[in-house]
C-alpha atoms as a PDB file:
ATOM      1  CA  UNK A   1      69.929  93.423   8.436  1.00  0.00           C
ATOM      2  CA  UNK A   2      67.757  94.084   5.207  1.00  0.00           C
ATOM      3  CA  UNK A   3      65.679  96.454   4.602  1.00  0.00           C
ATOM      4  CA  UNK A   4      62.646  94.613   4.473  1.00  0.00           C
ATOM      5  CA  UNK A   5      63.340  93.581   8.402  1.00  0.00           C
ATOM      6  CA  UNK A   6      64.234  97.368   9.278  1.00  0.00           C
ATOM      7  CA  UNK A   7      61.052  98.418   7.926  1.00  0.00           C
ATOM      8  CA  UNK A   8      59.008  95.923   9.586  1.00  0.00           C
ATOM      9  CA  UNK A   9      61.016  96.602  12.970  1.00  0.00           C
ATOM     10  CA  UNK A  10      60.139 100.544  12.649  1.00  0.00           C
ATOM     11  CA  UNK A  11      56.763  99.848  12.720  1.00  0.00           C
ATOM     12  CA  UNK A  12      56.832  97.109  15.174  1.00  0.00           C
ATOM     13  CA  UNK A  13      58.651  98.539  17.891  1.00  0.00           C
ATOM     14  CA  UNK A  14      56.860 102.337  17.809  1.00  0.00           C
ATOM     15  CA  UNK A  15      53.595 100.743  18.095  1.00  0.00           C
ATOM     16  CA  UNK A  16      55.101  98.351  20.578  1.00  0.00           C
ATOM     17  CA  UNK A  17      56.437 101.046  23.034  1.00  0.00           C
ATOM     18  CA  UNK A  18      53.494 103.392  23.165  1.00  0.00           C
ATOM     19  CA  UNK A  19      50.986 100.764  23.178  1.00  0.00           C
ATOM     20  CA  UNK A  20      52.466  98.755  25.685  1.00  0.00           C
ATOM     21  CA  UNK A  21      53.593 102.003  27.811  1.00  0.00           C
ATOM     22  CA  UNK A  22      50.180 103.051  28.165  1.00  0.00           C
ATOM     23  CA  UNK A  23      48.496  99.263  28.761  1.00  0.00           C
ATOM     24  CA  UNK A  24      51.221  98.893  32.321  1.00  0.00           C
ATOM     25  CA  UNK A  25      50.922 102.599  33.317  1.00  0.00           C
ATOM     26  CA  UNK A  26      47.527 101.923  33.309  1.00  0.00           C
ATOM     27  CA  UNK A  27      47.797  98.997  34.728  1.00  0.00           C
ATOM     28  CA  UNK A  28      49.569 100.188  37.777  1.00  0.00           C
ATOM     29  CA  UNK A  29      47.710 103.319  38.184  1.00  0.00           C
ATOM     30  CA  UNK A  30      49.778 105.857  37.002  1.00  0.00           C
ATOM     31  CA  UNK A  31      47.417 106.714  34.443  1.00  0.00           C
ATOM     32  CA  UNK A  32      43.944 106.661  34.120  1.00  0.00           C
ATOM     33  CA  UNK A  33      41.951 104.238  32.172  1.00  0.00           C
ATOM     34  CA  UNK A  34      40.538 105.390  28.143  1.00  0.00           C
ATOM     35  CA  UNK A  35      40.927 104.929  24.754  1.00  0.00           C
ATOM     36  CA  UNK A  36      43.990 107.153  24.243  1.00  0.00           C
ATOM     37  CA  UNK A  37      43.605 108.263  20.627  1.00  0.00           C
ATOM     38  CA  UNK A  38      39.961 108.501  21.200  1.00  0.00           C
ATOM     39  CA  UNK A  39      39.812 110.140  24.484  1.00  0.00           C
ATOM     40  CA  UNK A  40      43.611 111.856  24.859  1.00  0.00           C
ATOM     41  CA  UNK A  41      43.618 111.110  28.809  1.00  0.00           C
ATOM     42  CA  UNK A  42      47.087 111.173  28.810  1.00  0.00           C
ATOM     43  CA  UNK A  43      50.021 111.994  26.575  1.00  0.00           C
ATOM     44  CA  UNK A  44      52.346 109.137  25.444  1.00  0.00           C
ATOM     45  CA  UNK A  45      55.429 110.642  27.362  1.00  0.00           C
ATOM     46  CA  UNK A  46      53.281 110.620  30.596  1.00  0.00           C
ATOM     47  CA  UNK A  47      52.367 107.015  29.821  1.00  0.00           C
ATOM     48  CA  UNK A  48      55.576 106.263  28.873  1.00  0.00           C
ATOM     49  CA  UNK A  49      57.683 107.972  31.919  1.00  0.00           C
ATOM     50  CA  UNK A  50      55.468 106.511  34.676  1.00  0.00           C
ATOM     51  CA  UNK A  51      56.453 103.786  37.256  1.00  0.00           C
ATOM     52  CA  UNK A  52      58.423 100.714  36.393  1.00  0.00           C
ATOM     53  CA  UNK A  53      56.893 101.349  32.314  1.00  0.00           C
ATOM     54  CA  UNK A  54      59.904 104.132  31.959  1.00  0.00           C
ATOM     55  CA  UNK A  55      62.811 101.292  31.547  1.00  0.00           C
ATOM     56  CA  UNK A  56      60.415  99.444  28.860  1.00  0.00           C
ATOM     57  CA  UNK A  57      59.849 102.173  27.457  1.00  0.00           C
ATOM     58  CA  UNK A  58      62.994 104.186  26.969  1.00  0.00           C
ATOM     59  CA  UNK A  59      64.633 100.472  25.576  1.00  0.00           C
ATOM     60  CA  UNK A  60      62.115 100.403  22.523  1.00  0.00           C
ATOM     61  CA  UNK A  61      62.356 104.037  21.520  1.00  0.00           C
ATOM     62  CA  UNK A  62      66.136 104.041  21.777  1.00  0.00           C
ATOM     63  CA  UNK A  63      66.187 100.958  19.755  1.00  0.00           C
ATOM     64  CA  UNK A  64      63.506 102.360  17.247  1.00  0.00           C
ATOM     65  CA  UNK A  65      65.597 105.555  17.391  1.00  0.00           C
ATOM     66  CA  UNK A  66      69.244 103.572  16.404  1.00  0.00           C
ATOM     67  CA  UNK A  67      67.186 101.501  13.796  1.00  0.00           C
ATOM     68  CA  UNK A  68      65.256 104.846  12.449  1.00  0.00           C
ATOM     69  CA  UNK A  69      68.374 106.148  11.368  1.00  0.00           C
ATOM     70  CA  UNK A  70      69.511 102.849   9.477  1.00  0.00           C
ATOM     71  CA  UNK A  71      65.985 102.902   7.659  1.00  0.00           C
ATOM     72  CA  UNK A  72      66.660 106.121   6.457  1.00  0.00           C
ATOM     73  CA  UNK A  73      70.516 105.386   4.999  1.00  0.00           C
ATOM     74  CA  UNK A  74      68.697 102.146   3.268  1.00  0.00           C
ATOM     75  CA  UNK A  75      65.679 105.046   1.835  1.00  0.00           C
ATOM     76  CA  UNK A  76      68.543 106.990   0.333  1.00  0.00           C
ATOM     77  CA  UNK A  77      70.641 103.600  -1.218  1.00  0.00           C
ATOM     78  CA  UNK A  78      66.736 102.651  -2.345  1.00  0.00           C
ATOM     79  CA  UNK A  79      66.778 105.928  -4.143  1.00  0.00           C
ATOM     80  CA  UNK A  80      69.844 105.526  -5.766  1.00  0.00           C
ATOM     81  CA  UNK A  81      69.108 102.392  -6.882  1.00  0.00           C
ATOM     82  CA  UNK A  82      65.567 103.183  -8.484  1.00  0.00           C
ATOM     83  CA  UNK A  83      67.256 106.317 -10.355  1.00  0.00           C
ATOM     84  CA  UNK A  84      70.536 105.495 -11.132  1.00  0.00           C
ATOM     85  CA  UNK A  85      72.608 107.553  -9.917  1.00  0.00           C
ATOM     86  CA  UNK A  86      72.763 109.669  -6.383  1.00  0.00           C
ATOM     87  CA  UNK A  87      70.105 112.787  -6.132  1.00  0.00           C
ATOM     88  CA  UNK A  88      69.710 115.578  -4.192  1.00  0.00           C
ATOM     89  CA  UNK A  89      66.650 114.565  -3.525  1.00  0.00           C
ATOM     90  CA  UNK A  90      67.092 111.649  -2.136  1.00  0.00           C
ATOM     91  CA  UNK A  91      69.983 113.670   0.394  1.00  0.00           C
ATOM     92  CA  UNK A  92      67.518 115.730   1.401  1.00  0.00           C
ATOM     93  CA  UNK A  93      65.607 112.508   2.590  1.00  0.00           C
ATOM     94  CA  UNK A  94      67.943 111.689   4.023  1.00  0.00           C
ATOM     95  CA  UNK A  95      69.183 114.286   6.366  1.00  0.00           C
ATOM     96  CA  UNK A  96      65.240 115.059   7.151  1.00  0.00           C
ATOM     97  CA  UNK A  97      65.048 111.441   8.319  1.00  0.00           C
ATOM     98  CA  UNK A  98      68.531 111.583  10.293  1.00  0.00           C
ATOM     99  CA  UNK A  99      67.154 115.025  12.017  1.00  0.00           C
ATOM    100  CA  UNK A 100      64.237 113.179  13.178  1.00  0.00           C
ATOM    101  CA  UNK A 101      65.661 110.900  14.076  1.00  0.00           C
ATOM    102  CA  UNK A 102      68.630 111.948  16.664  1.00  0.00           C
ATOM    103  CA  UNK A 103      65.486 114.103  17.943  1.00  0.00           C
ATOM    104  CA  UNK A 104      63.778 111.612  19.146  1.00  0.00           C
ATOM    105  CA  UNK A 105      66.812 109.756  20.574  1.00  0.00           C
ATOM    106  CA  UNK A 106      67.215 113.167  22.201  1.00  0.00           C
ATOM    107  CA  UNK A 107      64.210 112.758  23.519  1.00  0.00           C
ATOM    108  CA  UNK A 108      64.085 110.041  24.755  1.00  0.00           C
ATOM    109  CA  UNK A 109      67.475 110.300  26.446  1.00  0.00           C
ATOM    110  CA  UNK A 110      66.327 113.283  28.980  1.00  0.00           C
ATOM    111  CA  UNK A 111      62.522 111.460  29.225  1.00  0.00           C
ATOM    112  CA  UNK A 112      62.108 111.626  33.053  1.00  0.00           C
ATOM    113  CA  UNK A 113      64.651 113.722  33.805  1.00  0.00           C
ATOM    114  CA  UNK A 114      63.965 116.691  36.208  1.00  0.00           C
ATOM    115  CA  UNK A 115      64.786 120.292  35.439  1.00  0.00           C
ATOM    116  CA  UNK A 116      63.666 123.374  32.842  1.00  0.00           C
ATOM    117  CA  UNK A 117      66.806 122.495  30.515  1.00  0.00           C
ATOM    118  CA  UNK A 118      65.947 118.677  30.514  1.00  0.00           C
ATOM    119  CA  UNK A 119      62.449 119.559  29.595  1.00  0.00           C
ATOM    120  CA  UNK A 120      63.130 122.108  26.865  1.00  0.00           C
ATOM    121  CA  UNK A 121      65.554 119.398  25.231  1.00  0.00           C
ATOM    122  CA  UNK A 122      63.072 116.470  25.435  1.00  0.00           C
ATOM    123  CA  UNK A 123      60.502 119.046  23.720  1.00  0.00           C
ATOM    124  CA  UNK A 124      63.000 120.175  21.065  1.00  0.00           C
ATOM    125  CA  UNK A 125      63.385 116.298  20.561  1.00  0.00           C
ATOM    126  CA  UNK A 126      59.854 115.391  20.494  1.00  0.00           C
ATOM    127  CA  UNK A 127      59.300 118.303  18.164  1.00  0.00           C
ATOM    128  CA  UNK A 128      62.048 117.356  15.500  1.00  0.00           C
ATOM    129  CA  UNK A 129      60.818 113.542  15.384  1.00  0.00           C
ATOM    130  CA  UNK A 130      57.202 115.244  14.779  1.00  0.00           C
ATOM    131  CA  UNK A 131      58.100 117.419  11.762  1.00  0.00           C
ATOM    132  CA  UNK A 132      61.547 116.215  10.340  1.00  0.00           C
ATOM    133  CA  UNK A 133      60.154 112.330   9.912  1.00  0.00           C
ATOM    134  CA  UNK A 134      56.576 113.095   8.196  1.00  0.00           C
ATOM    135  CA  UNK A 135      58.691 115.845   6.056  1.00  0.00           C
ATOM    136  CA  UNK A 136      60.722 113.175   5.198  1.00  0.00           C
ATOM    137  CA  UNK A 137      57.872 110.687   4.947  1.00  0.00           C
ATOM    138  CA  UNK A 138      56.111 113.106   2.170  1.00  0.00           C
ATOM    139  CA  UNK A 139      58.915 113.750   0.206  1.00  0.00           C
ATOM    140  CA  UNK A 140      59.880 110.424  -0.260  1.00  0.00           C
ATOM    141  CA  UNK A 141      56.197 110.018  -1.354  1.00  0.00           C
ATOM    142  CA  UNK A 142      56.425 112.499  -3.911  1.00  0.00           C
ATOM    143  CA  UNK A 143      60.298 111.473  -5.188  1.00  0.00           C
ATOM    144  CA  UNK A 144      58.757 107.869  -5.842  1.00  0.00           C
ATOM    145  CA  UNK A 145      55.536 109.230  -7.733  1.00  0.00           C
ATOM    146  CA  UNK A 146      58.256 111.201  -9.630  1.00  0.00           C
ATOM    147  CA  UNK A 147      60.361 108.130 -10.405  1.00  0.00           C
ATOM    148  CA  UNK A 148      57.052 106.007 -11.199  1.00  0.00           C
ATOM    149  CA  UNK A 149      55.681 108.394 -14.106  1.00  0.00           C
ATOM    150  CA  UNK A 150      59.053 108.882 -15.786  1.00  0.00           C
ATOM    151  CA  UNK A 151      60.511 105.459 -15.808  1.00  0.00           C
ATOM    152  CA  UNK A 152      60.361 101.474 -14.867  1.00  0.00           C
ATOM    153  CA  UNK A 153      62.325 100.810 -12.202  1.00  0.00           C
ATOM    154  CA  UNK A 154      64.645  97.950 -11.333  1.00  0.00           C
ATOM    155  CA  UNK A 155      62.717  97.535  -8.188  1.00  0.00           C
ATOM    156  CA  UNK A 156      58.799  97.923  -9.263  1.00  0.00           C
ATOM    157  CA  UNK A 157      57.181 100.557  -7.256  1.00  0.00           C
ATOM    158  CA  UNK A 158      53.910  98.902  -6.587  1.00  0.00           C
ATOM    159  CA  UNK A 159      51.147 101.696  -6.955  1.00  0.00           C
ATOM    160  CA  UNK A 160      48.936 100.805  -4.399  1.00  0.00           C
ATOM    161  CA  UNK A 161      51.568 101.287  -1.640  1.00  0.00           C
ATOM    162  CA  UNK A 162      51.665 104.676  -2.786  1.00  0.00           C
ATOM    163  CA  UNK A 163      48.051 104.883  -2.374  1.00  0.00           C
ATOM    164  CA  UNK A 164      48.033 104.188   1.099  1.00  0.00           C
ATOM    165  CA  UNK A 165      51.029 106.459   1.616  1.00  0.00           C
ATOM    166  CA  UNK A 166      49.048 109.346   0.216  1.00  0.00           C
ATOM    167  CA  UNK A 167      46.300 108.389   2.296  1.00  0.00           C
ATOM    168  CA  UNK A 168      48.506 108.669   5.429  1.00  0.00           C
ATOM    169  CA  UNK A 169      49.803 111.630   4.224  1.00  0.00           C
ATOM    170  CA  UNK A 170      46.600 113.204   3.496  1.00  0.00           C
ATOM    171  CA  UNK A 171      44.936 112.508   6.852  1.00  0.00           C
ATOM    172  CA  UNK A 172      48.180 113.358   9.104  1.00  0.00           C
ATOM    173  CA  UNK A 173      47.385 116.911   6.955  1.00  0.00           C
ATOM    174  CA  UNK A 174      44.141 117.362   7.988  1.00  0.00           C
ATOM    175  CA  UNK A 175      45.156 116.029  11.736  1.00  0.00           C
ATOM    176  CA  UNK A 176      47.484 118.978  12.059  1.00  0.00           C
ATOM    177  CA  UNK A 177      44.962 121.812  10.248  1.00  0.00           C
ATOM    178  CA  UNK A 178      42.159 120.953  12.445  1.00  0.00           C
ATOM    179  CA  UNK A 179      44.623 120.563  15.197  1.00  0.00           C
ATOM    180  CA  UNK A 180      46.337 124.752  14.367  1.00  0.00           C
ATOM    181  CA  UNK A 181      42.696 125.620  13.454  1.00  0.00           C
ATOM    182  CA  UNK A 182      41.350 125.078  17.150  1.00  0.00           C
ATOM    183  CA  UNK A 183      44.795 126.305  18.269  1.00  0.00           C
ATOM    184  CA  UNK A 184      44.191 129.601  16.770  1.00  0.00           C
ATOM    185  CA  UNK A 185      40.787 129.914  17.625  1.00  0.00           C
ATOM    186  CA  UNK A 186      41.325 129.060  21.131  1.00  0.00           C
ATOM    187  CA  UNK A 187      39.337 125.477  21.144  1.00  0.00           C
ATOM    188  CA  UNK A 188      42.009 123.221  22.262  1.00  0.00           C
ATOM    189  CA  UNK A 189      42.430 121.091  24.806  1.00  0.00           C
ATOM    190  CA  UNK A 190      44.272 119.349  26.985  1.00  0.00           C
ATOM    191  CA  UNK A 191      42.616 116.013  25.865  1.00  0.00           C
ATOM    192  CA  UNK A 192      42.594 117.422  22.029  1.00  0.00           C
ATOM    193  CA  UNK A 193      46.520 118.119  22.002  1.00  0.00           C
ATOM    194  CA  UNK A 194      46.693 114.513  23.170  1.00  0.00           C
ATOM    195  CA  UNK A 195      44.589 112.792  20.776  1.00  0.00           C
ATOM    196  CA  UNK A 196      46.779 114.568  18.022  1.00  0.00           C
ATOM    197  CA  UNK A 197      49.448 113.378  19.542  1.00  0.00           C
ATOM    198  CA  UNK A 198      48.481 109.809  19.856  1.00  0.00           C
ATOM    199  CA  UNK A 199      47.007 109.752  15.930  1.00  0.00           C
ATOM    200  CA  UNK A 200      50.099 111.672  14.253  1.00  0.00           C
ATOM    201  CA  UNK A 201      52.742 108.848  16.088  1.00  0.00           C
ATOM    202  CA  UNK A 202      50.374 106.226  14.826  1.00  0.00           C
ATOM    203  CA  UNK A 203      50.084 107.474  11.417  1.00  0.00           C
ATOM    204  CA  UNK A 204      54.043 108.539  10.793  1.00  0.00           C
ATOM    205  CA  UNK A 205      54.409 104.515  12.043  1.00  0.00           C
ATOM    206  CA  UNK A 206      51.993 103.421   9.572  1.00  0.00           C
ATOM    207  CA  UNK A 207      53.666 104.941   6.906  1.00  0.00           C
ATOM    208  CA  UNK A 208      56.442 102.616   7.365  1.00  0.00           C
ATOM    209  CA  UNK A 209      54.222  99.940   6.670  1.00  0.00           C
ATOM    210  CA  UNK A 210      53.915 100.650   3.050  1.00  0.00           C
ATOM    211  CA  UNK A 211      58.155 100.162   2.895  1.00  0.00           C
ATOM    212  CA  UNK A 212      57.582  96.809   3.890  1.00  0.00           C
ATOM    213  CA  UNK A 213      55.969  95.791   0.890  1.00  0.00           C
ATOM    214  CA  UNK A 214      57.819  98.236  -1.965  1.00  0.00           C
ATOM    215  CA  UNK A 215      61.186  96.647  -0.237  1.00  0.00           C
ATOM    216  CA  UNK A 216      60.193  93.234  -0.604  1.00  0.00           C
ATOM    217  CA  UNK A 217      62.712  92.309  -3.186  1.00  0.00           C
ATOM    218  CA  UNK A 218      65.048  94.881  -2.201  1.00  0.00           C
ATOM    219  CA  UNK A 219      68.509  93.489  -0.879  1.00  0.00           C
ATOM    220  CA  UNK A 220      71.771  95.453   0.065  1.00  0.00           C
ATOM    221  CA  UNK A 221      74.829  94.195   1.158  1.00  0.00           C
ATOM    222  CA  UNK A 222      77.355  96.236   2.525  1.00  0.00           C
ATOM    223  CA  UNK A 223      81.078  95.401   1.931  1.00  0.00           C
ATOM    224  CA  UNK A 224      84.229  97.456   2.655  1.00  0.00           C
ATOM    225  CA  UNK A 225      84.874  98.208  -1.069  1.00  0.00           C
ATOM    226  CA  UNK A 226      81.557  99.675  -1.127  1.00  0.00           C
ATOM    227  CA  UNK A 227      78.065  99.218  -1.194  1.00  0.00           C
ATOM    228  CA  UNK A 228      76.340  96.340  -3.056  1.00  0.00           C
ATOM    229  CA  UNK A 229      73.047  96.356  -4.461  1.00  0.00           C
END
């Protein structure tokens, strides 16, 4: 599989699973009616472990999950390729993508399982796919700013993807300051927690997006002698 495909199955399949989750739950009652990232009537795990929706659901994120990890071995080769040579950097990627993502096939694993263990390991999974992956997400942002002002690359790094990576970036900031700032001050919700929720998944997808188009003439093959560019 190329890159190009991974990236545009990462951001399929996310917004597939949550969307979808939410639309049958609904459907068959297990959750109420609303505009989840407007209204946060329910969380996405709620949505996505009620009724029949569970199986649906726990397919898609596993196979998101498997294919998460694959992006992020491809972000790393991608790096190479645009610099030369391997870079710390680009390791460090890397590993905060792989984190990320076994967390969330951790996650997903124990989602609707019973029992104070089962929980706390589906919230240490949600809670590694929710900082590892936009850690990730922003570095990578930053490495290819780097690599844009000190040199052409043999894949062009199209400027205006960059844009609208910042601009995720940028608002999934302010998400989570207004989100701690009404934490610490007491203001939260129930609903609040899950429109944060809702928005952050959204946004870390939509980053994704933006690979789609800066891997458009990117190609890798791999072979047993060793990777091909």
């Amino acid at each position: 599989m190329q890159p190009r495909t991974l990236a545009i199955l990462v951001v399929i399949l996310p917004l597939l699973a949550s969307n979808s989750a939410y639309l049958l739950s609904a459907y068959e009652g297990s959750v109420p009616w609303c505009m989840p990232y407007i209204d946060g009537c329910t969380t996405i795990s709620n949505a996505g472990r009620s009724g029949d929706t569970i199986f649906l659901y726990r397919i898609l994120v596993f196979v998101y999950g498997v294919l998460l990890t694959g992006f992020w071995l491809y972000a790393k080769h991608w790096s190479d390729v645009l610099v030369g040579h391997a870079t710390k950097v680009a390791q460090v990627i890397f590993w905060l993508g792989l984190i990320g993502s076994i967390g969330l096939l951790v996650y997903i694993d124990y989602l609707g399982a019973t029992g104070e263990t089962h929980r706390l390991l589906r919230r240490i999974g949600a809670a590694l796919y929710f900082t590892m992956t936009p850690l990730a997400q922003f570095l990578m942002l930053w490495h290819h700013y780097k690599i844009l002002r000190k040199k052409p690359a043999k894949f062009s790094i199209n400027a205006k993807v960059l844009r609208y990576q910042l601009f995720i970036a940028i608002v999934i900031l302010i998400i989570v300051a207004i989100s701690v700032l009404l934490a610490l001050t007491g203001n939260d919700t129930y609903e609040r927690e899950n429109i944060v929720e809702w928005n952050i998944s959204l946004l870390v997808t939509l980053y994704f997006a933006g690979m789609i188009f800066l891997w458009k003439d990117y190609r890798h093959v791999f072979s047993i002698g060793g990777d091909k560019k």
